[in-house]
Protein backbone atom coordinates (compact mmCIF):
# COMPACT_ATOMS: atom_id res chain seq x y z
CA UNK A 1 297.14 -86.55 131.34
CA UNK A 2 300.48 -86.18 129.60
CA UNK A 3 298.89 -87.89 126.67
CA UNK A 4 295.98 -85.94 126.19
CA UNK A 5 297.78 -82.94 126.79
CA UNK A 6 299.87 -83.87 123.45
CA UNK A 7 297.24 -84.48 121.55
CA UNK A 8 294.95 -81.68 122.77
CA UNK A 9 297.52 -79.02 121.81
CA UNK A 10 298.92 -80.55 118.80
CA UNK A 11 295.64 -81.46 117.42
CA UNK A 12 294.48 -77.78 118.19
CA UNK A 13 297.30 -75.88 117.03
CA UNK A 14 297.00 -77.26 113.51
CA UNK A 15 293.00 -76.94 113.63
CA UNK A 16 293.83 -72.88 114.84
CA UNK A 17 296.10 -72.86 111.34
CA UNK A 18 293.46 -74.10 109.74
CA UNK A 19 291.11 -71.40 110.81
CA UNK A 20 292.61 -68.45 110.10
CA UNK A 21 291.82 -69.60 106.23
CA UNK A 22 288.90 -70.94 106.83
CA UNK A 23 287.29 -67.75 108.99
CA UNK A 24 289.06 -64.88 107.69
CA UNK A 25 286.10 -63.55 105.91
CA UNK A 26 284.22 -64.06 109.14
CA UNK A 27 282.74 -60.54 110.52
CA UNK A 28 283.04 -62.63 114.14
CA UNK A 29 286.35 -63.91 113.79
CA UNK A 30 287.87 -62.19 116.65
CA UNK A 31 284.73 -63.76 118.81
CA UNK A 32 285.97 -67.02 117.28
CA UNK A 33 289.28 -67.23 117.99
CA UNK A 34 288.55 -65.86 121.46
CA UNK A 35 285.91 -69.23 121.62
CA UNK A 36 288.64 -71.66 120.46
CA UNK A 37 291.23 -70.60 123.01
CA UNK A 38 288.67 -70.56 125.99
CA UNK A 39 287.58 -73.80 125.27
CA UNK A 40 291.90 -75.41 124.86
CA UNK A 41 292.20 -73.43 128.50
CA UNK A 42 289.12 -75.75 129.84
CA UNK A 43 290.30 -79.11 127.83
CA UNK A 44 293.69 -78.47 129.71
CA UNK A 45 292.06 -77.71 133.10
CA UNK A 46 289.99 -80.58 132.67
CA UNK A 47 293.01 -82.73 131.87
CA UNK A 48 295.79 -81.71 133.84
CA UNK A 49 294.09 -81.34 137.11
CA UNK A 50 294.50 -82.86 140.54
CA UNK A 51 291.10 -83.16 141.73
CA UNK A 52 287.79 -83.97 140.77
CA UNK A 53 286.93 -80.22 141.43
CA UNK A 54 288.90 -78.74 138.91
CA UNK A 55 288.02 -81.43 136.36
CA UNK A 56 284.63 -80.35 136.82
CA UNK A 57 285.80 -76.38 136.26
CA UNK A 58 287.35 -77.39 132.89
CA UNK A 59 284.46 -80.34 132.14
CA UNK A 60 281.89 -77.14 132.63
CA UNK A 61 284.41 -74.74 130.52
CA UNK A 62 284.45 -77.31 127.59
CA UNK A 63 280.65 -77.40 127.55
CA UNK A 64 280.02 -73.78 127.64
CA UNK A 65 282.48 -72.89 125.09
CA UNK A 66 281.14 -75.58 122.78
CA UNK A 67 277.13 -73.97 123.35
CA UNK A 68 279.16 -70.56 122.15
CA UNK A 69 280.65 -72.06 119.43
CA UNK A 70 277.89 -74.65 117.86
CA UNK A 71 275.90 -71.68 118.19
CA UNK A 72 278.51 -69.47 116.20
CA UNK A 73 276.62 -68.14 113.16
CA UNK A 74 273.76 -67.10 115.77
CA UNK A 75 272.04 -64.98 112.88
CA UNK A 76 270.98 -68.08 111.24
CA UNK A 77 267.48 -70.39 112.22
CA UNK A 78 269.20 -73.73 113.01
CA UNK A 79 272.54 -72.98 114.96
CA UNK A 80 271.36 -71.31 118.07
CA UNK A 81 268.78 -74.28 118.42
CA UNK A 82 271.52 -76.90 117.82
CA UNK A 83 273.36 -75.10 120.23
CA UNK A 84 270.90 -74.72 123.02
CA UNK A 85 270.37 -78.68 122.17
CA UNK A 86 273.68 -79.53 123.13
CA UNK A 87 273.74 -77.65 126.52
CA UNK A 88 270.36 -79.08 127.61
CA UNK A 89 271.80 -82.63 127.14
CA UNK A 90 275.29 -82.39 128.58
CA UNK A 91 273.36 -80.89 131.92
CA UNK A 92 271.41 -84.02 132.05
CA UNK A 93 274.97 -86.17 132.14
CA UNK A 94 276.33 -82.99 134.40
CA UNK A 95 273.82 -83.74 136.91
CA UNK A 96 275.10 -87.31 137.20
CA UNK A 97 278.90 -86.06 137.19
CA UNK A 98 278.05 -83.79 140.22
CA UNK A 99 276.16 -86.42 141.71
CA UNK A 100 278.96 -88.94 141.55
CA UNK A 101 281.59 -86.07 142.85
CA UNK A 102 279.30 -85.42 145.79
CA UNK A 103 279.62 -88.96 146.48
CA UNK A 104 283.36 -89.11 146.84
CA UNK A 105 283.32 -86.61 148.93
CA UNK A 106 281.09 -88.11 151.11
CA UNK A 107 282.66 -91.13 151.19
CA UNK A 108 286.64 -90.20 150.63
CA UNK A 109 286.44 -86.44 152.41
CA UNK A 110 288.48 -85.55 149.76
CA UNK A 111 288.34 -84.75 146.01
CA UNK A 112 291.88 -85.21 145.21
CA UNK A 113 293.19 -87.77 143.31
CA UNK A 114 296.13 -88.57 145.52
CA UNK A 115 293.68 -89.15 148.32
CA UNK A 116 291.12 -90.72 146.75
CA UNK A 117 292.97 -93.63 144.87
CA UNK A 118 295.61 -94.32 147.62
CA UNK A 119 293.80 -96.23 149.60
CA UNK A 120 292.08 -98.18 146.90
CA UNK A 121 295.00 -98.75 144.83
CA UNK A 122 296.64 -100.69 147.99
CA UNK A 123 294.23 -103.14 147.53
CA UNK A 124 293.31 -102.29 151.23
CA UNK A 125 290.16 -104.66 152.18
CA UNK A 126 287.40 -103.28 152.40
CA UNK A 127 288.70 -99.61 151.31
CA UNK A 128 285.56 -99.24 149.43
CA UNK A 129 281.97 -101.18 149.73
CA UNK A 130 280.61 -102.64 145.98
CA UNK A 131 277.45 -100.95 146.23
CA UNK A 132 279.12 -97.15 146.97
CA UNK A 133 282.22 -98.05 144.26
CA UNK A 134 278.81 -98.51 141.66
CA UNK A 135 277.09 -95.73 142.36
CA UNK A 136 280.16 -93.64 142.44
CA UNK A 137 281.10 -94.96 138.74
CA UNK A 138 277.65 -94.93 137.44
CA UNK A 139 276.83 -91.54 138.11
CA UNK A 140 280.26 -90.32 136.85
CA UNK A 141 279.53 -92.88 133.35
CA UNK A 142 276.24 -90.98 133.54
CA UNK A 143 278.35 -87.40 132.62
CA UNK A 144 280.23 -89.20 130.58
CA UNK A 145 277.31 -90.39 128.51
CA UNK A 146 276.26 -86.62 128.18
CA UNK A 147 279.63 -85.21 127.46
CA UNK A 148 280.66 -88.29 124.87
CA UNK A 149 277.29 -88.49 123.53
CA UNK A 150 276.73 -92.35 124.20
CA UNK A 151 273.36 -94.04 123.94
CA UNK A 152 270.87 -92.25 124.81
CA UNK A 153 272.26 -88.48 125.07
CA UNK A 154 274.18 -89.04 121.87
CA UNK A 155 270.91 -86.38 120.44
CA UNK A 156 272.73 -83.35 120.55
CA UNK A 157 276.44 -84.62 118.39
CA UNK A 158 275.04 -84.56 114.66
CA UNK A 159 272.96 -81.28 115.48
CA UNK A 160 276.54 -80.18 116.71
CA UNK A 161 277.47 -80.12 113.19
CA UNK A 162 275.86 -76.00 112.22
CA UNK A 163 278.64 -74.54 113.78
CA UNK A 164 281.75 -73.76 112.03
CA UNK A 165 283.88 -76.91 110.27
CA UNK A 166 287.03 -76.08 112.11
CA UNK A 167 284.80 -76.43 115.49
CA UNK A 168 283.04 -80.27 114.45
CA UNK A 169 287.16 -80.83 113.97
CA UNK A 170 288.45 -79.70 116.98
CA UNK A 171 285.09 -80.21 119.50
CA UNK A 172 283.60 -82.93 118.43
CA UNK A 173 286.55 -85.21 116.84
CA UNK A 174 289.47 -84.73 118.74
CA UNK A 175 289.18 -83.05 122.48
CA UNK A 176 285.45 -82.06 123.92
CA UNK A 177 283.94 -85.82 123.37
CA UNK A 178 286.53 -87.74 124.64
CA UNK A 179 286.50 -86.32 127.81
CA UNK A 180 284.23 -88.85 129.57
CA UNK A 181 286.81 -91.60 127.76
CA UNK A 182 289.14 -89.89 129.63
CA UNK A 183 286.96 -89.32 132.45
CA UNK A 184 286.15 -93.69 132.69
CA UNK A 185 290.25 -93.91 132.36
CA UNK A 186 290.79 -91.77 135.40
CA UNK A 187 288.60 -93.75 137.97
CA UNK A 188 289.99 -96.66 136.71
CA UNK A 189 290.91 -97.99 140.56
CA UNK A 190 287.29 -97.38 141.63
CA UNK A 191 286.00 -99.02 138.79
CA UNK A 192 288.06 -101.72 139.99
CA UNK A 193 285.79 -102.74 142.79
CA UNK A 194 282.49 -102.27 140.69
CA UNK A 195 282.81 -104.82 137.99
CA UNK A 196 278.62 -104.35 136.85
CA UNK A 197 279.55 -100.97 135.84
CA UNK A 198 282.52 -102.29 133.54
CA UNK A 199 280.18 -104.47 131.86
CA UNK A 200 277.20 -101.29 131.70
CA UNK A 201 279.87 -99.85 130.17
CA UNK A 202 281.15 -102.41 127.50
CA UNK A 203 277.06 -102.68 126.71
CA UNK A 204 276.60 -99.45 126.18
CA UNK A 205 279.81 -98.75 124.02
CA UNK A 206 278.73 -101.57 122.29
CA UNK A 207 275.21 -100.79 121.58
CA UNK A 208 275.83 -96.97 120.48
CA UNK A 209 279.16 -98.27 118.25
CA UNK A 210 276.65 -100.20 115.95
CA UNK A 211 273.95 -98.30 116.22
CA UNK A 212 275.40 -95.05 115.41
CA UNK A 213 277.35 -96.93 112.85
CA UNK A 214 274.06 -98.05 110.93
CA UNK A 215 272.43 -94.32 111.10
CA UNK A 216 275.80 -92.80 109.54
CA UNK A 217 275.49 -95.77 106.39
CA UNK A 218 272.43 -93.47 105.38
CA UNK A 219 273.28 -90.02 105.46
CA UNK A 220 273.55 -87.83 102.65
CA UNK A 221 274.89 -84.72 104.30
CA UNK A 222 279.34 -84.75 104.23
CA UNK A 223 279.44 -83.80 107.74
CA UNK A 224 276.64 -85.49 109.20
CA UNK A 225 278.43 -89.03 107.79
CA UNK A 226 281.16 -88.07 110.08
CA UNK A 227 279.05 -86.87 113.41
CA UNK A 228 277.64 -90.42 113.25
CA UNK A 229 281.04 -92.11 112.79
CA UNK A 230 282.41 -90.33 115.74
CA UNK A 231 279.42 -91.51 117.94
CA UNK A 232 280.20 -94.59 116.93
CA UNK A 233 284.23 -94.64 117.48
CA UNK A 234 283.30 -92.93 121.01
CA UNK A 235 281.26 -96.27 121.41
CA UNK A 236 284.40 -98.34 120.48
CA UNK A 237 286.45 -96.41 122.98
CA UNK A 238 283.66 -97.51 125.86
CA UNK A 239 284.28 -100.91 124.94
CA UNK A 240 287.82 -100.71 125.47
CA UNK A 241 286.90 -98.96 129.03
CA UNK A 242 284.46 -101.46 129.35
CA UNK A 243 286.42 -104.48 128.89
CA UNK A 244 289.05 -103.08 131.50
CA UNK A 245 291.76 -102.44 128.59
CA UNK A 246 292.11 -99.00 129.52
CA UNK A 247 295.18 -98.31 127.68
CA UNK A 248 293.51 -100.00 124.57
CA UNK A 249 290.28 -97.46 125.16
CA UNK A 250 292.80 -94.49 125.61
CA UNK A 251 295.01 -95.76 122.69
CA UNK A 252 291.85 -95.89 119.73
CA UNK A 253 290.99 -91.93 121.40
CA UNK A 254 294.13 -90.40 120.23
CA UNK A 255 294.51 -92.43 116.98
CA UNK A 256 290.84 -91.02 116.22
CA UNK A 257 291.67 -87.76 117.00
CA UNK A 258 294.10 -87.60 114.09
CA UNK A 259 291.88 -89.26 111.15
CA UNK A 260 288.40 -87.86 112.72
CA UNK A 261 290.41 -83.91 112.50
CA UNK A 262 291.96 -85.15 109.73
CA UNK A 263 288.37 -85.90 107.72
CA UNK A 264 286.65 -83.35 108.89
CA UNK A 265 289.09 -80.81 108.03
CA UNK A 266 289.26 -82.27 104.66
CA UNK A 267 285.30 -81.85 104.89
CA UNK A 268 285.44 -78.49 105.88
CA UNK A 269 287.82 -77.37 102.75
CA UNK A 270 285.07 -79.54 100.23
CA UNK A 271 282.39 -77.35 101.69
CA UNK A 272 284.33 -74.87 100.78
CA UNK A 273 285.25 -75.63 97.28
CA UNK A 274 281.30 -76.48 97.01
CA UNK A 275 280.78 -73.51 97.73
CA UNK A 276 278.63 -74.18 100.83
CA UNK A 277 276.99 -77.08 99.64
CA UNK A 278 277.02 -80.40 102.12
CA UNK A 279 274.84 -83.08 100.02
CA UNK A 280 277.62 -85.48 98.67
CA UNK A 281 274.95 -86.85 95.79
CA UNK A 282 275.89 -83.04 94.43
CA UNK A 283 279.37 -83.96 94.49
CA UNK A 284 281.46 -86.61 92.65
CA UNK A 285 284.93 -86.64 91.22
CA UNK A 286 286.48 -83.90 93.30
CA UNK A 287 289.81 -86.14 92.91
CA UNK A 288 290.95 -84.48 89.84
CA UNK A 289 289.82 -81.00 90.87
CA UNK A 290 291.21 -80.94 94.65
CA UNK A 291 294.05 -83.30 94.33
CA UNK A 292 295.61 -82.45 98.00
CA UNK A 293 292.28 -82.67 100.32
CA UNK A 294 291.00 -85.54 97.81
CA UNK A 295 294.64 -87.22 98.76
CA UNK A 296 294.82 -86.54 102.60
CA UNK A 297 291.10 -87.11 102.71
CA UNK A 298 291.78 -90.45 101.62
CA UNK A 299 294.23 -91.42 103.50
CA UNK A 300 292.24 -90.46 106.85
CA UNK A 301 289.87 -92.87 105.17
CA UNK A 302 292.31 -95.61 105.28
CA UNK A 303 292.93 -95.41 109.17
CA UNK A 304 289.34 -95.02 109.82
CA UNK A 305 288.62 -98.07 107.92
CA UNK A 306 290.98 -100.27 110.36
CA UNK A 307 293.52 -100.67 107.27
CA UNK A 308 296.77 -102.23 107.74
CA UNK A 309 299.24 -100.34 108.37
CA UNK A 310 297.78 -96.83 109.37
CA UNK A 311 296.73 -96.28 112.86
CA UNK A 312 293.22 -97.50 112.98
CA UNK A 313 293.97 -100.63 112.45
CA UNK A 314 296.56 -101.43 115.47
CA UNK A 315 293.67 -99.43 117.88
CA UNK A 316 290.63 -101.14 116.74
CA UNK A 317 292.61 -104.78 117.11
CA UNK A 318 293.74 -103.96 120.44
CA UNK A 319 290.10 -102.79 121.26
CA UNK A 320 288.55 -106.02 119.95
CA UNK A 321 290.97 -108.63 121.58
CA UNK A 322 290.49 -106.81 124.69
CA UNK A 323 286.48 -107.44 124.61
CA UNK A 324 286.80 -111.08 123.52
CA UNK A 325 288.79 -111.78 126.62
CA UNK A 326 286.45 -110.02 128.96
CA UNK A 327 282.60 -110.60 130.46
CA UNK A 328 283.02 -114.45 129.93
CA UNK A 329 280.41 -115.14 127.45
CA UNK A 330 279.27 -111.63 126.82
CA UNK A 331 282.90 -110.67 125.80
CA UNK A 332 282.24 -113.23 122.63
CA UNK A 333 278.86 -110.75 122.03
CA UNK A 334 280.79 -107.76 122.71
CA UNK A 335 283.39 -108.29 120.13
CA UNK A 336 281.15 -109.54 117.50
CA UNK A 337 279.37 -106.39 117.82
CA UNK A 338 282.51 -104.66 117.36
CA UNK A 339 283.78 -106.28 114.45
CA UNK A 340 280.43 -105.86 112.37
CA UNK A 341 280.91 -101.93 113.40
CA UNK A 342 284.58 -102.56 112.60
CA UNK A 343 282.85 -103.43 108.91
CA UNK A 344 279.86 -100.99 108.64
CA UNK A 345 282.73 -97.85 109.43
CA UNK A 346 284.79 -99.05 106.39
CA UNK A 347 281.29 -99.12 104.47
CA UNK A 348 279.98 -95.62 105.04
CA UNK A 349 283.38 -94.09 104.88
CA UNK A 350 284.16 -95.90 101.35
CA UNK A 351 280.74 -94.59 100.35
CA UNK A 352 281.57 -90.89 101.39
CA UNK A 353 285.13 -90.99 99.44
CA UNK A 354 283.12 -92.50 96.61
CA UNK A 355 280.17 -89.85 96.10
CA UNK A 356 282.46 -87.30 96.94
CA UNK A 357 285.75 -87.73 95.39
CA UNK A 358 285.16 -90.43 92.87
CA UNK A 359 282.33 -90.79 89.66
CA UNK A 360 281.62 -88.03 87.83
């Protein structure tokens, strides 16, 4: 909690900075900023609470506010849609979340944490029954499939992208999508008697890191490069969940909230230099012309690309040589998927920097 709680703030301080500049032509900017703050209050509910009850309070808070705030220019044809697109999916995973709480509850007669866990982390026999512990953890990885936009709700992320650039920075790099990451973390001692949803999980991670890695190596549009890539880190994170390195899993979430905020903030200001335009093969050799976004810009590319020594690389090692040593045989699949991901990211990212920022 403590962790997220850093990053949460300090990642959303800097993207509020940011958004003064980048709004304050804006005839909604009051509206915005009134948005942004709702939706920290429900990232820090979600995070700091006790109970399962309250992290359902903020889990709901972050999804409305991010409906409000996809759909931000709601004058325009596309946003609203995109918007309604992304509420409609997170209530299929919500349905699984409140599924899954119900559960507890039936079984625990409690939704606090304290109560919950202390019996299972005891190691008491028979505290908890496999077949209750699975469908407790599968309806909860259900939400979290909604809210971190795994295979197959992972639908509503790039259409995320009409809202405001400050928003795909804060939303949908840094806090909103890596609350089911956090989510998988939390349960960690009742995942511990279910070990066929660790490996659904590890699968599915998996499967969405590559395959959301491979759409992303054909896009054309700045920001939709970068919608992809995050499905696709989200995917890495699941692995680490997956493989039962939870600290690895939690570890890769805040280093990509720093070079995913980082990028897309550095997206955001070439938008703006382009004058609205978002099709990188209209761009090239923005280097010499915006030396300071072309030079952070770049070196978010670096961390993203798992090179040594920025932070991408220590997260994205720890994530691997926790799958290879998990699931028996699988674990050998698992982190060969992951390491051709590991090499498609630096791909599609050295493609962006290169239409954008280098040629003519």
């Amino acid at each position: 909690s403590v962790t997220m709680a850093l990053f949460v703030t300090g990642v959303g301080s800097l993207i509020h900075l940011y958004s003064i500049g980048y709004l304050h032509h804006d005839e909604h900017f009051p509206r915005f900023f009134l948005l942004l703050n709702l939706f920290l209050f429900s990232m820090l509910c979600l995070v700091l609470a006790d109970n399962f009850l309250f992290l359902f309070l903020g889990w709901e808070g972050v999804g409305f506010c991010s409906y409000q705030l996809v759909s931000f220019w709601f004058q325009r044809d596309r946003p609203p849609a995109a918007g309604k697109k992304a509420f409609v999916t997170n209530r299929v995973g919500d349905f699984g979340f409140m599924v899954g709480v119900f559960l507890i509850f039936n079984h625990f007669g409690s939704l606090d944490y304290r109560s919950v866990f202390s019996g299972l982390t005891a190691g008491a026999p028979g505290a908890l029954a496999t077949g209750t512990a699975t469908g407790i953890c599968l309806m909860l990885f259900l939400g979290a499939v909604g809210k971190s936009a795994q295979l197959p709700l992972y639908i509503w992320l790039p259409d995320a992208m009409e809202g405001p650039t400050p928003v795909s920075a804060l939303i949908h790099a840094a806090t909103m999508v890596t609350a089911g990451v956090y989510l998988m973390a939390r349960i960690a001692p009742i995942l511990h008697y279910s070990p066929a949803t660790l490996t659904v999980i590890a699968v599915v991670g998996a499967a969405t890191a590559l395959y959301a890695a491979t759409i992303a190596c054909a896009q054309d549009d700045i920001k939709k490069v970068l919608a992809y890539s995050t499905i696709s880190q989200l995917g890495y994170m699941f692995l680490g969940i997956g493989a039962g390195a939870y600290a690895a899993g939690l570890f890769h979430m805040v280093t990509h909230a720093f070079f995913k905020a980082l990028l897309f903030l550095g997206a955001g200001s070439v938008i703006h230099a382009m004058h609205d335009q978002q099709d990188m093969k209209k761009m090239g050799g923005l280097l010499k012309w915006m030396p300071v976004t072309g030079g952070t810009f770049i070196i978010a590319w670096l961390a993203i690309s798992g090179i040594f020594p920025f932070a991408g690389f220590w997260s994205k090692d720890d994530v691997l040589a926790a799958a290879w040593g998990s699931h028996g045989d699988l674990g050998k699949v698992l982190w060969l998927v992951g390491f051709l991901t590991a090499g498609l990211t630096a791909y599609y990212m050295s493609r962006q920097v290169a239409l954008v920022f280098l040629g003519k």
